[in-house]
C-alpha atoms as a PDB file:
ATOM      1  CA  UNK A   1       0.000   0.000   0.000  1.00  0.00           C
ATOM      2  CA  UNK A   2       2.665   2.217   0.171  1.00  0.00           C
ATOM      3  CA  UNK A   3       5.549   3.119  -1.526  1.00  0.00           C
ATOM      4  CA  UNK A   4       7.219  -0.603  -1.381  1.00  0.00           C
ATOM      5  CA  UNK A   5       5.548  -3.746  -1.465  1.00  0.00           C
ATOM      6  CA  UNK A   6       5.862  -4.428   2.226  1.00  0.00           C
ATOM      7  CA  UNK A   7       3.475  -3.306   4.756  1.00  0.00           C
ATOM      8  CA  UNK A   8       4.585  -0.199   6.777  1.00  0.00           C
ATOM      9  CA  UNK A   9       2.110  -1.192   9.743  1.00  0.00           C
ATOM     10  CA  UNK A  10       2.856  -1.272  13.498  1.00  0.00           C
ATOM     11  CA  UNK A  11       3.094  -4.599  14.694  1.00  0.00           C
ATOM     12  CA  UNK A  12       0.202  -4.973  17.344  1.00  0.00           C
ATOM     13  CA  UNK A  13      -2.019  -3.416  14.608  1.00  0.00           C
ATOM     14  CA  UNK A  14      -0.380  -5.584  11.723  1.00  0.00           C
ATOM     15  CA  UNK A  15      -0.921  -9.189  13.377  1.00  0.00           C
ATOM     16  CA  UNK A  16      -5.098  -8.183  13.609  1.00  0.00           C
ATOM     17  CA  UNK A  17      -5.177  -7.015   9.940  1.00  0.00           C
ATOM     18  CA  UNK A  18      -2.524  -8.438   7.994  1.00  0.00           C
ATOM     19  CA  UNK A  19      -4.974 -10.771   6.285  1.00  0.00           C
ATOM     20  CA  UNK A  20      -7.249  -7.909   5.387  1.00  0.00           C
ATOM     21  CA  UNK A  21      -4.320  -7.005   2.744  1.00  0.00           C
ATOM     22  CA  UNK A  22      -4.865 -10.149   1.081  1.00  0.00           C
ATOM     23  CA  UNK A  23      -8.595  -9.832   0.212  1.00  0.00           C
ATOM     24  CA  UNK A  24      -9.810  -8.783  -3.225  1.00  0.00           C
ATOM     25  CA  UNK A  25     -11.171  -5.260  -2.308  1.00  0.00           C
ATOM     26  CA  UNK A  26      -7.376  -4.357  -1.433  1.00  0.00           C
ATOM     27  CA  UNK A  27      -6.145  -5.430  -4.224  1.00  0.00           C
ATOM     28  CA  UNK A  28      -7.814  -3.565  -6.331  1.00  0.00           C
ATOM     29  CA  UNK A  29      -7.623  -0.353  -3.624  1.00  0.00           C
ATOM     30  CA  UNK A  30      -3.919  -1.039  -4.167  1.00  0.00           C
ATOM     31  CA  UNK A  31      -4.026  -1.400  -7.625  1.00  0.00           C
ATOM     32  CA  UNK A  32      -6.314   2.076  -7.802  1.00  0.00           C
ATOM     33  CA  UNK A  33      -3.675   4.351  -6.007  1.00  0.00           C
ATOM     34  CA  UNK A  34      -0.964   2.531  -8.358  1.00  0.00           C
ATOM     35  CA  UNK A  35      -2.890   3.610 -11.178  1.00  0.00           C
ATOM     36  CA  UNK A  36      -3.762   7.045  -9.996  1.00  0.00           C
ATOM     37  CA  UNK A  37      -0.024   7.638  -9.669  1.00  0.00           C
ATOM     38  CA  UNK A  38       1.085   6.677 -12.826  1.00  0.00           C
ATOM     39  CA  UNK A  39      -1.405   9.050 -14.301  1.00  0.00           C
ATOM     40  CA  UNK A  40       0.266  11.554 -12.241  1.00  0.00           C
ATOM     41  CA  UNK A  41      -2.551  12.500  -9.601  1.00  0.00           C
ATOM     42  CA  UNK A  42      -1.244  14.179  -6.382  1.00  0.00           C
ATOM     43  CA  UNK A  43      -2.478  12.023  -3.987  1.00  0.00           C
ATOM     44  CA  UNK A  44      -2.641  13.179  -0.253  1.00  0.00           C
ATOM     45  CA  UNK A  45      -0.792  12.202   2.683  1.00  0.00           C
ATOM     46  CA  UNK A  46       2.172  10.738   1.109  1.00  0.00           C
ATOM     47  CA  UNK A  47       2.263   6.874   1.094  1.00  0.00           C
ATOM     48  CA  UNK A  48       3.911   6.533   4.030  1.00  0.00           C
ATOM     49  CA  UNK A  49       1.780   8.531   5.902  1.00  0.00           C
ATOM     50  CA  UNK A  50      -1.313   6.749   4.792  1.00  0.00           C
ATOM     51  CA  UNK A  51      -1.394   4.205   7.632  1.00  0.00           C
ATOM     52  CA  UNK A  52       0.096   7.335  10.432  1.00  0.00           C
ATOM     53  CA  UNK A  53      -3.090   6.954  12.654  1.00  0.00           C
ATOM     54  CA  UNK A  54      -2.658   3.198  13.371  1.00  0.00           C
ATOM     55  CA  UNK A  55       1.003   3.432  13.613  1.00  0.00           C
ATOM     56  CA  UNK A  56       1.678   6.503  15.778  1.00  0.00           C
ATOM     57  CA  UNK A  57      -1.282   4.927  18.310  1.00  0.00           C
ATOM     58  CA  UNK A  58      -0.459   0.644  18.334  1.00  0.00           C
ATOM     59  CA  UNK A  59      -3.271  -1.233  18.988  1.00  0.00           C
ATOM     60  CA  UNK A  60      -2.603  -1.849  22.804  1.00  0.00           C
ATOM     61  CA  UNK A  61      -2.508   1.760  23.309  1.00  0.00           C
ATOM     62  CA  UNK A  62      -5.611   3.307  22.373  1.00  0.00           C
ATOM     63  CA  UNK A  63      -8.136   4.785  24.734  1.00  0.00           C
ATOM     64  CA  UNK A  64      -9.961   6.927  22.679  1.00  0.00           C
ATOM     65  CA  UNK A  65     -11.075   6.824  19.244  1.00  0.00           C
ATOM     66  CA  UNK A  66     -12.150   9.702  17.294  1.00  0.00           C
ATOM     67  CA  UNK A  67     -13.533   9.123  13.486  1.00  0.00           C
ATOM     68  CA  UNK A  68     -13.066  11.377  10.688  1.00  0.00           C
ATOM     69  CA  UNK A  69     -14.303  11.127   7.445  1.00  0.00           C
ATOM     70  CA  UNK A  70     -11.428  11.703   4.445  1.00  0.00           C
ATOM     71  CA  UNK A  71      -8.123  13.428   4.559  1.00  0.00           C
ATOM     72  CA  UNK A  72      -7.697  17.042   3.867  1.00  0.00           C
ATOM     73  CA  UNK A  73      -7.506  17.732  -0.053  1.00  0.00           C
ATOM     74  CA  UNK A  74      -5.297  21.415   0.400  1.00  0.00           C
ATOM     75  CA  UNK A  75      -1.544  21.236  -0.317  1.00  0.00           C
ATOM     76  CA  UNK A  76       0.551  20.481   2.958  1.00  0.00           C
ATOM     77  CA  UNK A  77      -2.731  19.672   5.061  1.00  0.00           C
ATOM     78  CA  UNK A  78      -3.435  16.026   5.758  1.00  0.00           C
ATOM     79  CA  UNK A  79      -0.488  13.989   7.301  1.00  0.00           C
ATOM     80  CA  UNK A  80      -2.439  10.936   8.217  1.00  0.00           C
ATOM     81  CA  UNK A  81      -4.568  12.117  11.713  1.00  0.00           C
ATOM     82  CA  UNK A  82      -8.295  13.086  11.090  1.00  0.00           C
ATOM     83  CA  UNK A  83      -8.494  16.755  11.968  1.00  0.00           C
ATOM     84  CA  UNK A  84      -4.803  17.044  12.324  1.00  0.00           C
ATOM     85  CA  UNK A  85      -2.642  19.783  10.471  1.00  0.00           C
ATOM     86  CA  UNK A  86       0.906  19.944  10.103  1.00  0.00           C
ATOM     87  CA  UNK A  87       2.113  22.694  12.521  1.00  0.00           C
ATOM     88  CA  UNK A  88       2.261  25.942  10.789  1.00  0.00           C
ATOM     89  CA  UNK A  89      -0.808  25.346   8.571  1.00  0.00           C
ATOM     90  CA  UNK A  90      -3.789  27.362   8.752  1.00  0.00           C
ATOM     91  CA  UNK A  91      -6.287  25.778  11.266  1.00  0.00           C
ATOM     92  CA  UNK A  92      -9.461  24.487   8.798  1.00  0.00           C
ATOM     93  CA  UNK A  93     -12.711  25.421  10.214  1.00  0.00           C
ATOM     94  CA  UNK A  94     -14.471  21.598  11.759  1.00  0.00           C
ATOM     95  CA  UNK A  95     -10.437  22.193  14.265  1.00  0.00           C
ATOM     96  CA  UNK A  96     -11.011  25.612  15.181  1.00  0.00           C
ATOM     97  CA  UNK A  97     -14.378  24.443  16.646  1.00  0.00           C
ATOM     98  CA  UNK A  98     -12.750  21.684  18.268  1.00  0.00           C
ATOM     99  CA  UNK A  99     -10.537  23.705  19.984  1.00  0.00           C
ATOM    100  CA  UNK A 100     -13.493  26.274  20.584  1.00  0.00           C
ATOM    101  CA  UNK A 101     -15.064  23.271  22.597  1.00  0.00           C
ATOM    102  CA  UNK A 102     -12.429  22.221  24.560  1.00  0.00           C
ATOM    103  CA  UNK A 103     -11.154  25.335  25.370  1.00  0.00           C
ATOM    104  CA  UNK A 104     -15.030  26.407  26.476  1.00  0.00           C
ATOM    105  CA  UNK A 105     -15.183  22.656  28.202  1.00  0.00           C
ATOM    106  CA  UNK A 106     -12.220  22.606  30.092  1.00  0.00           C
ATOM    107  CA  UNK A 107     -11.652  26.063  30.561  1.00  0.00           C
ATOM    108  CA  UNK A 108      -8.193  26.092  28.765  1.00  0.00           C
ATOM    109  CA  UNK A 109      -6.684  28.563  26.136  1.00  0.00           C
ATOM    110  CA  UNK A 110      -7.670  28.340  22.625  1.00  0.00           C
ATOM    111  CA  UNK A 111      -5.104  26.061  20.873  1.00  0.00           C
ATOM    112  CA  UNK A 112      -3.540  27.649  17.854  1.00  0.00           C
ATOM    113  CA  UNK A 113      -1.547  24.859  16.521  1.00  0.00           C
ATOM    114  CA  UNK A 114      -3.430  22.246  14.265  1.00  0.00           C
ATOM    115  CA  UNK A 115      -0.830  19.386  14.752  1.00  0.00           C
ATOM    116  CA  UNK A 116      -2.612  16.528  17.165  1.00  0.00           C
ATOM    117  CA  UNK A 117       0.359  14.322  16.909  1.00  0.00           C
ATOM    118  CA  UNK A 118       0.591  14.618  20.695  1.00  0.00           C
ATOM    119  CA  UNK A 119      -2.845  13.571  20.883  1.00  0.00           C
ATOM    120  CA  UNK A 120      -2.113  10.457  19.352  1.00  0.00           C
ATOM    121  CA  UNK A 121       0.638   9.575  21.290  1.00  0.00           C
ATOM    122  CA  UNK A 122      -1.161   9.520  24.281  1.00  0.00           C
ATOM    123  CA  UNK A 123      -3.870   6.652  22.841  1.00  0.00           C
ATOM    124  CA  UNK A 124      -6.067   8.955  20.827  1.00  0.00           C
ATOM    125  CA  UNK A 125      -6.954   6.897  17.899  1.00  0.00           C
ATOM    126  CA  UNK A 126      -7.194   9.981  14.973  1.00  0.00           C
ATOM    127  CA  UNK A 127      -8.767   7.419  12.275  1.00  0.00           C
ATOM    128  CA  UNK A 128     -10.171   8.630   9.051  1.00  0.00           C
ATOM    129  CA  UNK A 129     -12.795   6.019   7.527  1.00  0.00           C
ATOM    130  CA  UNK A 130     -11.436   7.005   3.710  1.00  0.00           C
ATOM    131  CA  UNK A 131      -7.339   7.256   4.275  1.00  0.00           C
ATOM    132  CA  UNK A 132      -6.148   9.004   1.298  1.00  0.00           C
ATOM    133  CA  UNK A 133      -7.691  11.588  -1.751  1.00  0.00           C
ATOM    134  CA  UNK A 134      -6.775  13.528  -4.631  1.00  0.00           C
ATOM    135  CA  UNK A 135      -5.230  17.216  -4.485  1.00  0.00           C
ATOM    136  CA  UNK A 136      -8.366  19.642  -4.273  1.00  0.00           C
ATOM    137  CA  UNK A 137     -11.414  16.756  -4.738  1.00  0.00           C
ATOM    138  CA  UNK A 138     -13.200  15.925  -1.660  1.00  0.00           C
ATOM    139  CA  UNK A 139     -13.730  12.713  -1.363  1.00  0.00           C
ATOM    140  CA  UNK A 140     -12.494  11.074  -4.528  1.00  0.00           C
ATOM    141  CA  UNK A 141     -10.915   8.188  -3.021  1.00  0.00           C
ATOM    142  CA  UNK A 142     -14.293   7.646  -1.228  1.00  0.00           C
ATOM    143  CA  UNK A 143     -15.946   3.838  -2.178  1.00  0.00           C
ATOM    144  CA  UNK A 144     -12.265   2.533  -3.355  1.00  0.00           C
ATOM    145  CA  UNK A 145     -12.240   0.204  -0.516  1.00  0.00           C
ATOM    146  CA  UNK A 146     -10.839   2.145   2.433  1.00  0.00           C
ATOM    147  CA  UNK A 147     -13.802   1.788   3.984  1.00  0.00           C
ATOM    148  CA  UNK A 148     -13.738  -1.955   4.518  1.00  0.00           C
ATOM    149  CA  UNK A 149     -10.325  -1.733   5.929  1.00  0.00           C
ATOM    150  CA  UNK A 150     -11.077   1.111   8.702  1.00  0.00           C
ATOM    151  CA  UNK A 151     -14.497  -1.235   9.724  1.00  0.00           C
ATOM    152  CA  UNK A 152     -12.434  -4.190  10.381  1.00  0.00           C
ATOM    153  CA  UNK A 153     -10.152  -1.401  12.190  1.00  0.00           C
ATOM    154  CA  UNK A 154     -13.071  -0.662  14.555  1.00  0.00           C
ATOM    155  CA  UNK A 155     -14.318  -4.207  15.043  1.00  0.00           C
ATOM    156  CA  UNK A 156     -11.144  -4.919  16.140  1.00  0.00           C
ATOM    157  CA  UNK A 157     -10.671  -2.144  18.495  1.00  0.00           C
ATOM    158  CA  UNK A 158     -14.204  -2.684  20.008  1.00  0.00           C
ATOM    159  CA  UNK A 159     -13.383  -6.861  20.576  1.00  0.00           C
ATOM    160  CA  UNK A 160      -9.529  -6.349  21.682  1.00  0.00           C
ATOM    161  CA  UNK A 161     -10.031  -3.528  23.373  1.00  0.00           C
ATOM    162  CA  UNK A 162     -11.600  -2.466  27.048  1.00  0.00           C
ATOM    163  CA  UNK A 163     -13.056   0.204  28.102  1.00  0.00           C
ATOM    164  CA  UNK A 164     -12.067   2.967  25.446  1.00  0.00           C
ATOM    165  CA  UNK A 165     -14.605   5.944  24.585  1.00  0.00           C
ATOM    166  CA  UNK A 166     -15.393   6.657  20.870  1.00  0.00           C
ATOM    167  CA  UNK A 167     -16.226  10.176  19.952  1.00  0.00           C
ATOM    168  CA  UNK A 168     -18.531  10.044  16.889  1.00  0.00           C
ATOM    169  CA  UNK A 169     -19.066  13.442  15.266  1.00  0.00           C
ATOM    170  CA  UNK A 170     -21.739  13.665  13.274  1.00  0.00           C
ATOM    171  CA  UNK A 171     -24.032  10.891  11.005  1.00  0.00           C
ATOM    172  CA  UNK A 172     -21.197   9.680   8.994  1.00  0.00           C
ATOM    173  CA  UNK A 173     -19.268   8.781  11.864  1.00  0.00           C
ATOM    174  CA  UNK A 174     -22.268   7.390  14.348  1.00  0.00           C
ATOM    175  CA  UNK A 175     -23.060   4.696  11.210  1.00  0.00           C
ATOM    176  CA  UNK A 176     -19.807   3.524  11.120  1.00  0.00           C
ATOM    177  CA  UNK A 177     -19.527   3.186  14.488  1.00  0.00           C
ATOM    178  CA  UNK A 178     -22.391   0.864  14.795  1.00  0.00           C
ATOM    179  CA  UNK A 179     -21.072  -2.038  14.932  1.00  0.00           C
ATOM    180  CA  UNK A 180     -19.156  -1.251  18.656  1.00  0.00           C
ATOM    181  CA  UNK A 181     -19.821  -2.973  21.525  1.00  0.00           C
ATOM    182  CA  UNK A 182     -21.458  -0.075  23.588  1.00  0.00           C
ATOM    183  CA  UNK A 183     -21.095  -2.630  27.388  1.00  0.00           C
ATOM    184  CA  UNK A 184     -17.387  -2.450  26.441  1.00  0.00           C
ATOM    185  CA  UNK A 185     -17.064   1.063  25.817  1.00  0.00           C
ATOM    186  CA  UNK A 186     -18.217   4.460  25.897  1.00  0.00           C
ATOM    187  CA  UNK A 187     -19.606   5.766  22.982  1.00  0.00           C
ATOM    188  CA  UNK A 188     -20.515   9.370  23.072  1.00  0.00           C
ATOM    189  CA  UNK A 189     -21.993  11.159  19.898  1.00  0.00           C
ATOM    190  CA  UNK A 190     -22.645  14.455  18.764  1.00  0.00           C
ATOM    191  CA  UNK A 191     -23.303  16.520  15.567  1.00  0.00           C
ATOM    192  CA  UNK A 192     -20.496  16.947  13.568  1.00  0.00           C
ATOM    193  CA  UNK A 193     -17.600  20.825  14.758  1.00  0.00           C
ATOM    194  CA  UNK A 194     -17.853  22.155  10.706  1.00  0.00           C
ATOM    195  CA  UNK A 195     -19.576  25.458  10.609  1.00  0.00           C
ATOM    196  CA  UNK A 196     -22.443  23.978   8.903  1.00  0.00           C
ATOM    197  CA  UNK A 197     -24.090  22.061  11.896  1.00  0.00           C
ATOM    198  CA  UNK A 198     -21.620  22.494  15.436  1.00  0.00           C
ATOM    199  CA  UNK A 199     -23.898  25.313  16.521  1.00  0.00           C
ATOM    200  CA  UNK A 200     -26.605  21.974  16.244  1.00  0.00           C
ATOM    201  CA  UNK A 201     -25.028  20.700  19.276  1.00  0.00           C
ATOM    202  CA  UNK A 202     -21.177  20.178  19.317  1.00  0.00           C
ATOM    203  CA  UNK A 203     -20.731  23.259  20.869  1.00  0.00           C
ATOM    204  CA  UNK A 204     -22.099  22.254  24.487  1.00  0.00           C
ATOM    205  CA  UNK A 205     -21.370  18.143  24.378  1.00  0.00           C
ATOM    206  CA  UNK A 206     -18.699  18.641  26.386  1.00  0.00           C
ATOM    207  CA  UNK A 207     -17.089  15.160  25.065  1.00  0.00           C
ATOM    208  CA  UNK A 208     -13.576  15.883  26.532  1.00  0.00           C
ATOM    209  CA  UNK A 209     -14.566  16.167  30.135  1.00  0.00           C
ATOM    210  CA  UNK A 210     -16.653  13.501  29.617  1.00  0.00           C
ATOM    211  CA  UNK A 211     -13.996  11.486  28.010  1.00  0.00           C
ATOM    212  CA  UNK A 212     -11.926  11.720  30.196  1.00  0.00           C
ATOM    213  CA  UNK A 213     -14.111  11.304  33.290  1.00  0.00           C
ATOM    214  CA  UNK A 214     -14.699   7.988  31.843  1.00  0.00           C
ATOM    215  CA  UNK A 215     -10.800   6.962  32.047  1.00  0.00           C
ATOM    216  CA  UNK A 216     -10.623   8.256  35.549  1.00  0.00           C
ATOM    217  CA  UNK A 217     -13.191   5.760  36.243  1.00  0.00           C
ATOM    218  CA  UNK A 218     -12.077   3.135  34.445  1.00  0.00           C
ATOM    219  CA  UNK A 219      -8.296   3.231  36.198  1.00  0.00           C
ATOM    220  CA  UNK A 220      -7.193   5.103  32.255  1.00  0.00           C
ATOM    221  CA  UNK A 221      -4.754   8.075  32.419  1.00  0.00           C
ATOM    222  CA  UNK A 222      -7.244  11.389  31.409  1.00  0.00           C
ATOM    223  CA  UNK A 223      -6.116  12.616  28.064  1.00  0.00           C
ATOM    224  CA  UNK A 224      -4.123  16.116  28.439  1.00  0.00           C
ATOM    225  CA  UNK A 225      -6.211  17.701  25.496  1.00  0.00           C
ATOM    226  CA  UNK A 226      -4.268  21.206  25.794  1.00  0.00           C
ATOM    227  CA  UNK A 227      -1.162  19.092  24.340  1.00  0.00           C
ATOM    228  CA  UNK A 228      -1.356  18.493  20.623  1.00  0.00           C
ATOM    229  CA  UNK A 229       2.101  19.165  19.522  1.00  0.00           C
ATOM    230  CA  UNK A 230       4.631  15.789  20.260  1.00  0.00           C
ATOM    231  CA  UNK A 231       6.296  15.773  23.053  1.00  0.00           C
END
């Protein structure tokens, strides 16, 4: 899937989905982006970041789960984490409301760096469900197959996994996320931070006190949601 033939996955995640890589559908998602770059398409993130979620939080490590939809389509945007942006990049509009929220739930300064790398590395899952698209078309990629893949990525978080909360934002996300096992985990949903509907009831949810409530009570380490950057 990337830019070799071998698998750039972490290992926990690697020995739950390896077979996944031999089934038809991606195959031919394989064969698509091979395609697509012969004919010179700028795909986004670059192929090694296309698996960065899964590999900068390993299986065993995830606590929290958060679902986005596809990858950013602007030039030096997407890097692999839903919602993330490279530091130094303009914040898109769905993150400033994100930080609106937590800054409003938590009562912390309004972050003004995108990158949510540091997230990650303390067990936030930042999964998109599509994992890579074409320079300036929204969801091109969408229906190539990435979709399977990131459904057997949340089937196997919700069976391997205890006691993690999901944060689904908006309809997209709360479909996908059907299929977790809601006595194993927290699953708290809400409409989606873009302009167009987080006045609908995003702003207000209050997911990351409630978040991390839930890993205080569960014997989890609370997520320090002021620290996005890496440490």
């Amino acid at each position: 899937m990337s830019e070799n033939s071998g698998i750039q996955l972490d290992s926990s995640w690697l020995k739950e989905l390896e077979p996944e890589f031999q089934l038809p559908y991606m195959q031919s998602l394989k064969t698509f982006l091979s395609m697509e770059k012969q004919n010179r398409k700028v795909i986004y993130p670059r192929g090694q970041e296309y698996f960065a979620a899964l590999n900068t939080t390993p299986l065993d490590q995830v606590k929290v789960v958060i679902l986005g939809q596809d990858p950013y389509h602007g030039p030096g945007q997407a890097h692999g984490l839903c919602f993330s942006v490279r530091e130094g990049v303009q914040l898109p509009p769905s993150l400033v409301n994100i930080f609106k929220e937590i800054a409003a739930d938590l009562g912390l300064p309004e972050q003004t760096c995108g990158d949510l790398t540091g997230w990650a590395q303390q067990g936030v899952l930042l999964l998109n469900s599509v994992l890579t698209v074409e320079k300036h078309k929204a969801a091109s990629h969408q229906g190539k197959g990435w979709e399977i893949f990131t459904d057997s990525v949340i089937s196997v978080l919700s069976e391997k996994r205890e006691s993690c909360v999901f944060l689904l934002w908006g309809s997209y996300a709360q479909k996908k996320g059907s299929v977790i096992d809601t006595n194993k985990h927290l699953v708290l949903r809400a409409p989606h931070p873009s302009p167009l509907s987080a006045h609908r009831g995003f702003f207000g949810c209050k997911h990351f006190s409630r978040c991390n409530q839930y890993l205080i009570e569960t014997n989890q380490t609370p997520i320090d949601w002021a620290s996005g950057l890496p440490s």
